[in-house]
N, C-alpha and C. Protein backbone atom coordinates (compact mmCIF):
# COMPACT_ATOMS: atom_id res chain seq x y z
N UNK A 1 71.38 90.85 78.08
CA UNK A 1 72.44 90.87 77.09
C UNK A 1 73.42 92.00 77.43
N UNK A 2 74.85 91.86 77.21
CA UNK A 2 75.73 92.44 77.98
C UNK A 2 76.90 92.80 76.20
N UNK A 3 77.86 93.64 76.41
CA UNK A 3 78.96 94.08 75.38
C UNK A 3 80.22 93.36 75.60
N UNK A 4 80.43 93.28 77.49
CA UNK A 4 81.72 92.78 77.46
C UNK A 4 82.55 94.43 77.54
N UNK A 5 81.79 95.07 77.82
CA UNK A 5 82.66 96.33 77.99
C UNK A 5 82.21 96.99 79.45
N UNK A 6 83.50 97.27 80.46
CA UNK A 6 83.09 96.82 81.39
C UNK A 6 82.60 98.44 81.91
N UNK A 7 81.81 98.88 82.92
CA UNK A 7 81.43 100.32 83.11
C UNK A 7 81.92 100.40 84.25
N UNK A 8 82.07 99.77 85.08
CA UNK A 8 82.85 100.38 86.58
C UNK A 8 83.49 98.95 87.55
N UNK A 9 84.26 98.96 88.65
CA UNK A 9 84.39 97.93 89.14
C UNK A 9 83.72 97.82 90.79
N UNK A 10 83.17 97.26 91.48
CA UNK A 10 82.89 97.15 92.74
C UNK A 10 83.25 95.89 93.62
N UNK A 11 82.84 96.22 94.99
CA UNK A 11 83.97 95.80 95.89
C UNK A 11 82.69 94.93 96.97
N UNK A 12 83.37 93.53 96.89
CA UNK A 12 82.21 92.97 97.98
C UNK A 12 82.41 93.28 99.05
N UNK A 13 81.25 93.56 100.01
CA UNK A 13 81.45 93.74 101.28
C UNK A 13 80.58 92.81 102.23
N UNK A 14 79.90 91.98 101.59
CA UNK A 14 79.47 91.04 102.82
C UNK A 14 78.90 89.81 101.78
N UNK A 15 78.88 88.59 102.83
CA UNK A 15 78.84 87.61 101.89
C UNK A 15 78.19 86.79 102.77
N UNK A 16 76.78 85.62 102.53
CA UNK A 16 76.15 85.19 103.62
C UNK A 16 75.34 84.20 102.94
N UNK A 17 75.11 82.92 103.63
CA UNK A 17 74.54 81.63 103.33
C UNK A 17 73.55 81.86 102.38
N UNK A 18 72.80 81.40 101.54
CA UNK A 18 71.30 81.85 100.96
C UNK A 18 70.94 80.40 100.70
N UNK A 19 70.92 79.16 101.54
CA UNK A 19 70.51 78.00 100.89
C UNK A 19 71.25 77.64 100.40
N UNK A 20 71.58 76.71 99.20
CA UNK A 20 72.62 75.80 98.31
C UNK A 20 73.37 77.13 97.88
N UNK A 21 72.48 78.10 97.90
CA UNK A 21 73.53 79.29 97.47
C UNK A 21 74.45 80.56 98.36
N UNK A 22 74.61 81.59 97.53
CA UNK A 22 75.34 83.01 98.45
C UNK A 22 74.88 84.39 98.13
N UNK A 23 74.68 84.97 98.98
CA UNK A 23 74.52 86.14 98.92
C UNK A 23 75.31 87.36 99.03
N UNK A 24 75.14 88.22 98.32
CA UNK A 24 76.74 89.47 98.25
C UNK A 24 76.10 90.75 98.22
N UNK A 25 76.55 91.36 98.75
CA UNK A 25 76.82 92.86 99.15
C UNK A 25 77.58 93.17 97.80
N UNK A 26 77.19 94.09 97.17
CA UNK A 26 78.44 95.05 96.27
C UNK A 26 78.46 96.08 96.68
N UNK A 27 79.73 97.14 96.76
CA UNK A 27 79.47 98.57 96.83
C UNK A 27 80.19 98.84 95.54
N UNK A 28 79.54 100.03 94.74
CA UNK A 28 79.73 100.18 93.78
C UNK A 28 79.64 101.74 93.23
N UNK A 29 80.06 102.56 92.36
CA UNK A 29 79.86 103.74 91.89
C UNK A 29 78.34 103.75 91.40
N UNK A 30 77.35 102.59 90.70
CA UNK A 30 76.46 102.85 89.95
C UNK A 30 75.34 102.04 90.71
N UNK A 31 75.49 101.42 91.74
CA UNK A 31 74.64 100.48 92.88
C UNK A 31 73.71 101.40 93.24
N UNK A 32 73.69 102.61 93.53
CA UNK A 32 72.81 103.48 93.85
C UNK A 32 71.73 104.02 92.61
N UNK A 33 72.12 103.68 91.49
CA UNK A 33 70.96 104.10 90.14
C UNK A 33 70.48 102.80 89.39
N UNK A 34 71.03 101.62 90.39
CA UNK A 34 69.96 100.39 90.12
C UNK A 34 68.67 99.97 90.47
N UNK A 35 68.07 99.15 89.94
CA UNK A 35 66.48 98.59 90.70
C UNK A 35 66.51 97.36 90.83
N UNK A 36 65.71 96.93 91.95
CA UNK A 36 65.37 95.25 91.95
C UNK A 36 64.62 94.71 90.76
N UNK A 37 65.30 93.92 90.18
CA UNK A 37 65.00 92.37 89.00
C UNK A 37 65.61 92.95 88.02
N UNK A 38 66.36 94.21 88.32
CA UNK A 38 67.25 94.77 87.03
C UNK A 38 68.34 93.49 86.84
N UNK A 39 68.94 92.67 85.87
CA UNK A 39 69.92 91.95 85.61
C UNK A 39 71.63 92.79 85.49
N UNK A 40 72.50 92.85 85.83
CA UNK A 40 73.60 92.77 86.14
C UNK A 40 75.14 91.65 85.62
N UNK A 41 75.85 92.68 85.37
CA UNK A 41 76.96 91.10 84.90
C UNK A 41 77.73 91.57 85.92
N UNK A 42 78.59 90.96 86.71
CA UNK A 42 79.46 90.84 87.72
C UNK A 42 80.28 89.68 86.95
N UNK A 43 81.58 90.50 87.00
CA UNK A 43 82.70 89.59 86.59
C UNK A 43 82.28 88.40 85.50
N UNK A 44 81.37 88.73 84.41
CA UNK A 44 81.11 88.07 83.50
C UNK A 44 79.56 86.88 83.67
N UNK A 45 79.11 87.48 85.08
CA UNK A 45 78.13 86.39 85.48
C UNK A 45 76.57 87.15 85.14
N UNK A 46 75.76 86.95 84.76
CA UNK A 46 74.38 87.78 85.17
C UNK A 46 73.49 87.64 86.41
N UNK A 47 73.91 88.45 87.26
CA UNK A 47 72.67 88.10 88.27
C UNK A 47 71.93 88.98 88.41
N UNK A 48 70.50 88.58 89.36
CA UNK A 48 69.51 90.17 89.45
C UNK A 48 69.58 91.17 90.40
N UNK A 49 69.46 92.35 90.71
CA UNK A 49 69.73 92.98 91.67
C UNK A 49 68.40 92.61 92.55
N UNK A 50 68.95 92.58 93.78
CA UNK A 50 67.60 91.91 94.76
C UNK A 50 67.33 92.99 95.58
N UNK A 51 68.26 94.23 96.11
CA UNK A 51 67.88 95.04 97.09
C UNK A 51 69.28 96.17 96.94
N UNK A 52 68.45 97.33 97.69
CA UNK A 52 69.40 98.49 97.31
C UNK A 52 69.47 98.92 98.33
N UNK A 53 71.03 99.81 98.87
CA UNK A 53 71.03 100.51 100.27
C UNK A 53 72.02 100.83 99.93
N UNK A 54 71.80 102.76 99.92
CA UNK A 54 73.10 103.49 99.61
C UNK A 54 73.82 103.42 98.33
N UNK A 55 74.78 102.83 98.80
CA UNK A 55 75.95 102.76 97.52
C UNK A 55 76.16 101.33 97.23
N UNK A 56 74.96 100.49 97.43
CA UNK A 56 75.36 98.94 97.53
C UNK A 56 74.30 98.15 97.43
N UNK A 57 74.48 97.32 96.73
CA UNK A 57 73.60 96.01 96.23
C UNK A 57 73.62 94.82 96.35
N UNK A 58 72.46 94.12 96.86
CA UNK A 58 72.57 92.58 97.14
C UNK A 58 72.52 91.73 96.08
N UNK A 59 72.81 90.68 95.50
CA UNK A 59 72.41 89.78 94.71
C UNK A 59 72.90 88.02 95.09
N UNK A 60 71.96 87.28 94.85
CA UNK A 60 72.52 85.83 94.91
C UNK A 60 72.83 85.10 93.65
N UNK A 61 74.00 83.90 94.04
CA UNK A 61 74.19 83.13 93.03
C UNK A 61 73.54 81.73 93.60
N UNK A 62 72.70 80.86 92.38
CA UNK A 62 72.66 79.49 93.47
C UNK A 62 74.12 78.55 92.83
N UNK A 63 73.64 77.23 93.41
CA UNK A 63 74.81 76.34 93.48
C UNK A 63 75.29 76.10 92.69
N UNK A 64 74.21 76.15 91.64
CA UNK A 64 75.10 75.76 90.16
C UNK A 64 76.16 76.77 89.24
N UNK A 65 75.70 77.96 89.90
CA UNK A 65 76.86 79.11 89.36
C UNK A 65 77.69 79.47 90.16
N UNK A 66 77.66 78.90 91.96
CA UNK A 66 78.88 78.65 92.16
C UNK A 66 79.60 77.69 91.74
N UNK A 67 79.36 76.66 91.13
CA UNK A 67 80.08 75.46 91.11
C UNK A 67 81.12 75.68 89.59
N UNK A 68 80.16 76.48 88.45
CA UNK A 68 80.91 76.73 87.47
C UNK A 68 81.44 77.94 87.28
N UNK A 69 81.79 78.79 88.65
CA UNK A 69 82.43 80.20 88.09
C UNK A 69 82.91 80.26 89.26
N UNK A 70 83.75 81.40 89.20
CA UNK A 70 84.64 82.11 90.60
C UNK A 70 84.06 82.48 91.91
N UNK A 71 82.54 82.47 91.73
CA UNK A 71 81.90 83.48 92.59
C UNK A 71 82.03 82.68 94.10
N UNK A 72 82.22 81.56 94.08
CA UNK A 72 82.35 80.78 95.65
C UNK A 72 83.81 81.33 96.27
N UNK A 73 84.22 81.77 95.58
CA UNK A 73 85.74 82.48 96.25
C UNK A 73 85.56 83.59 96.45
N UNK A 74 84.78 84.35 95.84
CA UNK A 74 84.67 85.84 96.64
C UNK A 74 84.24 86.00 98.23
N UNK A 75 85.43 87.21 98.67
CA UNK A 75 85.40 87.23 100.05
C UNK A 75 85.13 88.84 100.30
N UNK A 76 84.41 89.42 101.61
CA UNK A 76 85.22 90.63 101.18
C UNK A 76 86.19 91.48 101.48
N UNK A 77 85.79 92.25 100.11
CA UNK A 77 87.46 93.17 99.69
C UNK A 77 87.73 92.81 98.41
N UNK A 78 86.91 91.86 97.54
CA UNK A 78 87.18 91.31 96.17
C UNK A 78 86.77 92.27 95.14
N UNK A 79 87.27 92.60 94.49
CA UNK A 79 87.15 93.33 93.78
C UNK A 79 86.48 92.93 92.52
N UNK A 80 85.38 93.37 91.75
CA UNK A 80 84.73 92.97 90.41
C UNK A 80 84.53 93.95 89.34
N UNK A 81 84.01 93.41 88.69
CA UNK A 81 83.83 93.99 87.08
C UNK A 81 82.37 94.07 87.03
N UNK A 82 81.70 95.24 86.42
CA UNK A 82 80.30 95.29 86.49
C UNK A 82 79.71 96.02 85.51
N UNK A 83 78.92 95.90 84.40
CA UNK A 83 78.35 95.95 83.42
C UNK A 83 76.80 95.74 83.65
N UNK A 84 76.02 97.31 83.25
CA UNK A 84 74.68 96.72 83.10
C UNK A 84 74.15 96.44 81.69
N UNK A 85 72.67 96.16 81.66
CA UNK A 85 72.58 95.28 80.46
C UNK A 85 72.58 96.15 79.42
N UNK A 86 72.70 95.53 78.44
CA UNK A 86 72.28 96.54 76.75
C UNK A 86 71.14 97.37 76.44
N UNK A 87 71.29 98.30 76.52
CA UNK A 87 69.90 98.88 76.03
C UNK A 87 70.05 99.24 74.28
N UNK A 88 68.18 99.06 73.54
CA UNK A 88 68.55 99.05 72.55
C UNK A 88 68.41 100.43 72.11
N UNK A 89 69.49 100.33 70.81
CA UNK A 89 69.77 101.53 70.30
C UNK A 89 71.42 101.98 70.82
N UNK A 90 71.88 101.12 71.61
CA UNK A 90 73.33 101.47 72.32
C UNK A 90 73.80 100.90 71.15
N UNK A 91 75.52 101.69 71.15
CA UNK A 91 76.41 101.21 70.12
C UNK A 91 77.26 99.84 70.89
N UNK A 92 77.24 98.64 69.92
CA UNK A 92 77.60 97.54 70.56
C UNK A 92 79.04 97.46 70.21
N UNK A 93 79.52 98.15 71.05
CA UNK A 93 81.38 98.13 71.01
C UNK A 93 82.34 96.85 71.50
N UNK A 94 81.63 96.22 72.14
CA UNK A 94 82.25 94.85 72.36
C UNK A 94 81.83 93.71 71.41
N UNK A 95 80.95 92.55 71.75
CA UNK A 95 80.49 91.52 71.72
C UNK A 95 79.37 91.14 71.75
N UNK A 96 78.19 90.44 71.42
CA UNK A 96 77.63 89.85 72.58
C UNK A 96 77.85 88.74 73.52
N UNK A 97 77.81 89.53 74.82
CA UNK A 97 77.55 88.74 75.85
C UNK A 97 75.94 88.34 76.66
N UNK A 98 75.97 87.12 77.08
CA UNK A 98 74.95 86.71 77.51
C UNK A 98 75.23 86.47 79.42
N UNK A 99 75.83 86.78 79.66
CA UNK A 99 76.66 86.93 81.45
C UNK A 99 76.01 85.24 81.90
N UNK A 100 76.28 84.34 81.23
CA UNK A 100 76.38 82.77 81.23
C UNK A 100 77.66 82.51 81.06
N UNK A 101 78.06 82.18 82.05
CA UNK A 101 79.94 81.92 82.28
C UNK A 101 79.79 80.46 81.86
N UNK A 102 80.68 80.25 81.13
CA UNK A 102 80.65 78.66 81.21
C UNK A 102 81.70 77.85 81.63
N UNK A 103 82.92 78.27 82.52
CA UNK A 103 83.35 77.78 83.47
C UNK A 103 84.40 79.09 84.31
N UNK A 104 85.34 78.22 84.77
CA UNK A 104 86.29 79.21 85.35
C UNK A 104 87.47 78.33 85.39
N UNK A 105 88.30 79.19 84.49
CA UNK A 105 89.83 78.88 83.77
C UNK A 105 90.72 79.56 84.72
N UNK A 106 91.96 78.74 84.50
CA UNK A 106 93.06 79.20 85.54
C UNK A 106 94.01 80.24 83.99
N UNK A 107 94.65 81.16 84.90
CA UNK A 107 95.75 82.02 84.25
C UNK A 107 97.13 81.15 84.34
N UNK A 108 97.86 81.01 82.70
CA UNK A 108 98.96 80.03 82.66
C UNK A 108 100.08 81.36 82.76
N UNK A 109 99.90 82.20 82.17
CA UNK A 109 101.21 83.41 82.31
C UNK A 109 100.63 85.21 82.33
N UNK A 110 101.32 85.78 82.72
CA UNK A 110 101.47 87.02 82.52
C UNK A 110 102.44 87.77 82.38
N UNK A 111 102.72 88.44 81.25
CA UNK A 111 103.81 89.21 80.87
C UNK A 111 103.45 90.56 80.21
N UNK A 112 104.12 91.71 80.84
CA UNK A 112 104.28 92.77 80.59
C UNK A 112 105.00 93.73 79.18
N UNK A 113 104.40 94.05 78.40
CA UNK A 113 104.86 94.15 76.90
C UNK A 113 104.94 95.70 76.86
N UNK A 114 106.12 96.22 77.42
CA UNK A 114 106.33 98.04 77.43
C UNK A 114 104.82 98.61 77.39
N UNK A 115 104.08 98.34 78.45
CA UNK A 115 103.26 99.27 78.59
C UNK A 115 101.12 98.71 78.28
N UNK A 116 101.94 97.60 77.52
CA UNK A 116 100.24 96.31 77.47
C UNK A 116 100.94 95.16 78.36
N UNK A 117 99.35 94.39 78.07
CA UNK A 117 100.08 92.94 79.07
C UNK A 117 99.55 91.80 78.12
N UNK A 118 99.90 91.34 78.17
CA UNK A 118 99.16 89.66 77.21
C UNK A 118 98.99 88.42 78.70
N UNK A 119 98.30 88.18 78.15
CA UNK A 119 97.38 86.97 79.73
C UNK A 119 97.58 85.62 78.59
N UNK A 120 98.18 83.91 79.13
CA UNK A 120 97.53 83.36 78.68
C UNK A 120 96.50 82.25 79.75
N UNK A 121 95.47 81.96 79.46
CA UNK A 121 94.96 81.37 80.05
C UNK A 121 94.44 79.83 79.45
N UNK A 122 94.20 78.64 80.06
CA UNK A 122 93.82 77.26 79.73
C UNK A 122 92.70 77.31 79.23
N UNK A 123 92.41 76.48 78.56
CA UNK A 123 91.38 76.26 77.23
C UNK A 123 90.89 74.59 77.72
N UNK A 124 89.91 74.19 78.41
CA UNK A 124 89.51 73.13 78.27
C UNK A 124 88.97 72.51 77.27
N UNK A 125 89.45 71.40 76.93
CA UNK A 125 89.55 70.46 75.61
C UNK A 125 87.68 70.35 75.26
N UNK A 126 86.99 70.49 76.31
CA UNK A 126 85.79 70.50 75.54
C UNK A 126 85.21 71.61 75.37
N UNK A 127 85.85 72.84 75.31
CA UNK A 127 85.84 73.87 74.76
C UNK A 127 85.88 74.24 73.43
N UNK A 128 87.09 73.61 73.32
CA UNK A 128 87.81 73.92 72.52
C UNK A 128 87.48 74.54 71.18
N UNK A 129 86.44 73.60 70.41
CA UNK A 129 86.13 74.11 69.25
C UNK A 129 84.92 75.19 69.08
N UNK A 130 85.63 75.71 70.46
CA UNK A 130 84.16 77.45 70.75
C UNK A 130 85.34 78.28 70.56
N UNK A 131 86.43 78.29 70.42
CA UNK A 131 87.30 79.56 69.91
C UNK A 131 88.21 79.52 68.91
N UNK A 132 88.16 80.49 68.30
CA UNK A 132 89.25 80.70 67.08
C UNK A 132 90.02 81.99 66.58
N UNK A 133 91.13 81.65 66.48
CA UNK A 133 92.02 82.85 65.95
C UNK A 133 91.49 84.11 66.06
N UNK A 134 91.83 84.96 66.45
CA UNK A 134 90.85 86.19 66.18
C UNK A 134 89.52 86.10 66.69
N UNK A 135 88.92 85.52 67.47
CA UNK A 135 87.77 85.45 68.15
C UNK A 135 87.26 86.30 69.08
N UNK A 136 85.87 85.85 69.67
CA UNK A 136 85.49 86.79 70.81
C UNK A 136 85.89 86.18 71.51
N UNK A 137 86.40 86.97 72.90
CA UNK A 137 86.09 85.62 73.97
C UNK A 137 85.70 86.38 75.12
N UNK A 138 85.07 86.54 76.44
CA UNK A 138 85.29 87.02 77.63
C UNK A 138 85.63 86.30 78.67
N UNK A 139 86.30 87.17 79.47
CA UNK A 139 86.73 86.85 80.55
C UNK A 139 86.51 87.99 81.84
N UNK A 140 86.32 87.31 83.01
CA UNK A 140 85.67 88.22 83.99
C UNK A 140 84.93 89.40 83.60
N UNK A 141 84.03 89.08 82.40
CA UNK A 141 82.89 89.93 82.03
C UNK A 141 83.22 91.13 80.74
N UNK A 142 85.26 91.04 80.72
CA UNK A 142 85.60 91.85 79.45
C UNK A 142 85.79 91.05 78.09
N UNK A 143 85.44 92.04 77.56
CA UNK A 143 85.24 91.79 76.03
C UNK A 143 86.46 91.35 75.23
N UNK A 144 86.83 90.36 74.83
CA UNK A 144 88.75 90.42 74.70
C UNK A 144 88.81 89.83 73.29
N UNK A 145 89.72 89.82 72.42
CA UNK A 145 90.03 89.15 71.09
C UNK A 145 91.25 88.09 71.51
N UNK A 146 90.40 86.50 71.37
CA UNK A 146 91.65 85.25 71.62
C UNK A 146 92.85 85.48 70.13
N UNK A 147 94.21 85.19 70.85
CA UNK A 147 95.05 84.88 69.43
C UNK A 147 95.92 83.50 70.11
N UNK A 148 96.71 84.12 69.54
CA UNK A 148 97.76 82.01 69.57
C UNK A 148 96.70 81.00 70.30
N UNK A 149 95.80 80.94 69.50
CA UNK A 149 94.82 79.65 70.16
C UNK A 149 95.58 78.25 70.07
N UNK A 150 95.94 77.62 70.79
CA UNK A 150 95.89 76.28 70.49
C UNK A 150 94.98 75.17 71.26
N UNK A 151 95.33 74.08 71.15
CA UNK A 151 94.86 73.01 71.91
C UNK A 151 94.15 73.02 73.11
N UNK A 152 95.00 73.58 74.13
CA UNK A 152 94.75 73.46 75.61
C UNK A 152 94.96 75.18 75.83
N UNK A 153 95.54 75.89 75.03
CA UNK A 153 95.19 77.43 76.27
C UNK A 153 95.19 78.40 74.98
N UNK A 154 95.06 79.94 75.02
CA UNK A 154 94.86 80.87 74.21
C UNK A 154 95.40 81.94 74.92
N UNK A 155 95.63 83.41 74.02
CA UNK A 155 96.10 84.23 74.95
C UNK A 155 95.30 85.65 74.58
N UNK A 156 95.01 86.50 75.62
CA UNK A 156 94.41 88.14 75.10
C UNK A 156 95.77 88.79 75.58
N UNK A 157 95.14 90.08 74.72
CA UNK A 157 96.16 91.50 74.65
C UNK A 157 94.94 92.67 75.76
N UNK A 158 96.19 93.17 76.88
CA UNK A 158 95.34 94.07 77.87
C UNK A 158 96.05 95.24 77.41
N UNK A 159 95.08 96.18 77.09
CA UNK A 159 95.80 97.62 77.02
C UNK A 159 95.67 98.34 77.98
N UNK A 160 96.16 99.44 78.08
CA UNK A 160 96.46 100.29 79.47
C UNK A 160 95.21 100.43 80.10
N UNK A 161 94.36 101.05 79.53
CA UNK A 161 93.03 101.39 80.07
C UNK A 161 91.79 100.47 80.91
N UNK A 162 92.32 98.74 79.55
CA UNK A 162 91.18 98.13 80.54
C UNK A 162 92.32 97.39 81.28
N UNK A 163 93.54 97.69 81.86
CA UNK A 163 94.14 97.10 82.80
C UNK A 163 93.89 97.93 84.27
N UNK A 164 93.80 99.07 84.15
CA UNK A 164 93.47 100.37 85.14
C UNK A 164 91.67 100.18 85.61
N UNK A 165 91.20 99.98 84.78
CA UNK A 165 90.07 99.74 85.46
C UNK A 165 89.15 98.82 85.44
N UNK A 166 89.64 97.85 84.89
CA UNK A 166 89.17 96.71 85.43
C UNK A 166 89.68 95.71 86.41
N UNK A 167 89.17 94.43 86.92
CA UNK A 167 90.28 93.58 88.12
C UNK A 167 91.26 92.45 86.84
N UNK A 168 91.33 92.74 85.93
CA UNK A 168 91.91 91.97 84.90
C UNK A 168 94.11 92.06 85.41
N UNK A 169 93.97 93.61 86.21
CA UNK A 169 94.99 94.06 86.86
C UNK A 169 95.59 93.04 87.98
N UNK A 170 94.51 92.16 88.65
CA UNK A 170 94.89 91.26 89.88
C UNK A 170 94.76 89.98 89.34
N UNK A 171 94.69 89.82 87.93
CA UNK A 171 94.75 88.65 87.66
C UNK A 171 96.44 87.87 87.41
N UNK A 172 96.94 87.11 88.29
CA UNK A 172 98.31 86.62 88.22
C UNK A 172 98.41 85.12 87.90
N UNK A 173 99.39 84.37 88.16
CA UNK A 173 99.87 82.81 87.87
C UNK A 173 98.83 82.20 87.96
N UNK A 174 97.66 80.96 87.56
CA UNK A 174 97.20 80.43 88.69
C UNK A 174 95.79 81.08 88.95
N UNK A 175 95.55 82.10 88.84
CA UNK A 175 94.45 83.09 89.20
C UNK A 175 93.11 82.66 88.61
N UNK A 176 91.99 82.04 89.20
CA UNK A 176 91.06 81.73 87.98
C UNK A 176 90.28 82.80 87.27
N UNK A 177 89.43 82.83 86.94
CA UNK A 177 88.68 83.39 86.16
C UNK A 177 87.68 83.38 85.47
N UNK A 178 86.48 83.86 85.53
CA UNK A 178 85.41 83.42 84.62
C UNK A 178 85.46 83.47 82.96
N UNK A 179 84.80 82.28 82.34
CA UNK A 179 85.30 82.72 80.83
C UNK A 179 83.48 82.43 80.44
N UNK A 180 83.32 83.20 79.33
CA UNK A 180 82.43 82.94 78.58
C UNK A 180 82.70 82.77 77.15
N UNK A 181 82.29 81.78 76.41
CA UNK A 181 82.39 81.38 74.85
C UNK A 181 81.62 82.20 74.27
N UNK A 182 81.50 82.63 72.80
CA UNK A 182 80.56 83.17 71.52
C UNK A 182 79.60 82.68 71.62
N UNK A 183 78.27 83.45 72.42
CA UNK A 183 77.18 82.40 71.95
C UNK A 183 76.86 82.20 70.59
N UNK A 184 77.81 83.20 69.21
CA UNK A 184 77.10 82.36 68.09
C UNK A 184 78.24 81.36 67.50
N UNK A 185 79.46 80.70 68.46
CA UNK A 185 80.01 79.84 68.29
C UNK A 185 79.21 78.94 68.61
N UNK A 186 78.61 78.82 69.79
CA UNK A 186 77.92 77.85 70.01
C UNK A 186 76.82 77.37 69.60
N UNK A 187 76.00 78.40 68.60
CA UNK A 187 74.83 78.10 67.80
C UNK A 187 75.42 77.14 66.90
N UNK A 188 76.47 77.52 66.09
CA UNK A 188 76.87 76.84 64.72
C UNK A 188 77.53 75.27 65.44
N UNK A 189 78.08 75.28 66.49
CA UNK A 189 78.77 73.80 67.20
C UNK A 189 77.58 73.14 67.43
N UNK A 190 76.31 73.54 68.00
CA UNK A 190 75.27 72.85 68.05
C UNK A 190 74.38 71.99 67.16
N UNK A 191 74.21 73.58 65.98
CA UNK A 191 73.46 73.03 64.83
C UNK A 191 74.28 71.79 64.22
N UNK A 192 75.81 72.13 63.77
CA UNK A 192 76.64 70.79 63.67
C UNK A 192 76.65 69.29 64.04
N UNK A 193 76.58 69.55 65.20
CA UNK A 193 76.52 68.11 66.24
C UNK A 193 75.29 67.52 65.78
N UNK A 194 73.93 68.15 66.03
CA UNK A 194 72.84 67.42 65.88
C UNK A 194 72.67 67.30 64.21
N UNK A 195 73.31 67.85 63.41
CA UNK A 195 72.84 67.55 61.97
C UNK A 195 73.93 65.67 61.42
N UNK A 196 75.34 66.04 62.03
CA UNK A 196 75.99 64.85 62.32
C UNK A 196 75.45 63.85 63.12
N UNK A 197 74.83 63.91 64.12
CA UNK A 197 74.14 62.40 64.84
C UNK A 197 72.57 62.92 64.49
N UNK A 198 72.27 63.32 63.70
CA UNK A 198 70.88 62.78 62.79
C UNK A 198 69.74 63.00 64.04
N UNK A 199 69.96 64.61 64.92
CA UNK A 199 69.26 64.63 66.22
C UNK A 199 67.57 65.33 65.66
C-alpha cells in the first residue's frame, strides 16, 4: 500500500528480456537502503525489489503489466517516480494507493498557469464512473485531485514542487502515462454492479 506521494525519482539503466516479461536496472537515491521482496511503486506500478548493487535495483514486470502500463517503453535514461510502501503509523498525506495501474492514458494538453501547470489527460469510457469531481486519482504513482471531469478526459493541478521533482515535468502532448483509479471507487462500482445483476 502506497500514498501517492512520491519520495525520490530514479533513472533506468539497463533493461533485459525476462521471459513474456522485462527486467530493469534502477539507479536511485534510496536503491541502496532497499531489500529483496521489499514491494516498490515505480511510476505508479508495484513491483518487488529482486536484487541490490550499489546505488541500484533490479525488478521485473511480466506481460500483463507491460501490456497495461508504460513500463514496455522504458529505455535507458527514463526517468521514474518511486515510492516505498506505507508503514503503519505513517501520516497518510496522499491517498490510498495500491501501485495496480489500471491502464496507461495519453496527455490531451499542457498549460502553464504563472508558475503551476494543469495536465489534461483521457478518461476511458469504461472508466469512467471511477472518477469524480474532486476525486483521487494517480498518475505515474502521484497522488493528484481530478477536476473538470467529463466524459472522455479530466484534468490535475501541478504545483511547483511536485513538478521539480517528480517526471510529471516530462510529461507533454501525447505522453502516456500510468493512471490508477480509487480503490474505494471501485469497491462501491462493484458492490453496485453485482447487487443490480442479482450476482
Amino acid at each position: 500500500m502506497f500514498t501517492g506521494i512520491i519520495e525520490t525519482t530514479g533513472k533506468i539503466t539497463a533493461v533485459s528480456p525476462a521471459g513474456s516479461g522485462k527486467s530493469f536496472w534502477v539507479e536511485s537515491p534510496i536503491s541502496s537502503k532497499l531489500q529483496p521482496d521489499q514491494s516498490l511503486c515505480h511510476d505508479g506500478v508495484c513491483l518487488t525489489v529482486e536484487e541490490i548493487a550499489g546505488n541500484s535495483h533490479r525488478v521485473t514486470a511480466v506481460a500483463e503489466t507491460l501490456k497495461k502500463t508504460t513500463l514496455g517503453l522504458w529505455q535507458p535514461g527514463s526517468l521514474i517516480n518511486l515510492e516505498r510502501c506505507l508503514q503503519l503509523g505513517d501520516r497518510l498525506d496522499g491517498h490510498m494507493v495500491q501501485g495496480h495501474a489500471d491502464a496507461s492514458v495519453i496527455c490531451l494538453k499542457r498549460k502553464e498557469k504563472k508558475g503551476s501547470w494543469e495536465f489534461d489527460f483521457e478518461l476511458p469510457g469504461k472508466f469512467a464512473p471511477l472518477l469524480i469531481e474532486k476525486g483521487s486519482v494517480t498518475i505515474n504513482g502521484i497522488s493528484l485531485t481530478a477536476f473538470n471531469v467529463k466524459k472522455k478526459s479530466f484534468r490535475v493541478a501541478i504545483i511547483p514542487y511536485t513538478f521539480e521533482h517528480t517526471n510529471i515535468s516530462r510529461v507533454m502532448k501525447d505522453t502516456p502515462v500510468n493512471i490508477e483509479f480509487d480503490v474505494i471507487g471501485k469497491y462501491l462500482l462493484r458492490t453496485f454492479q453485482t447487487k443490480k445483476n442479482n450476482f
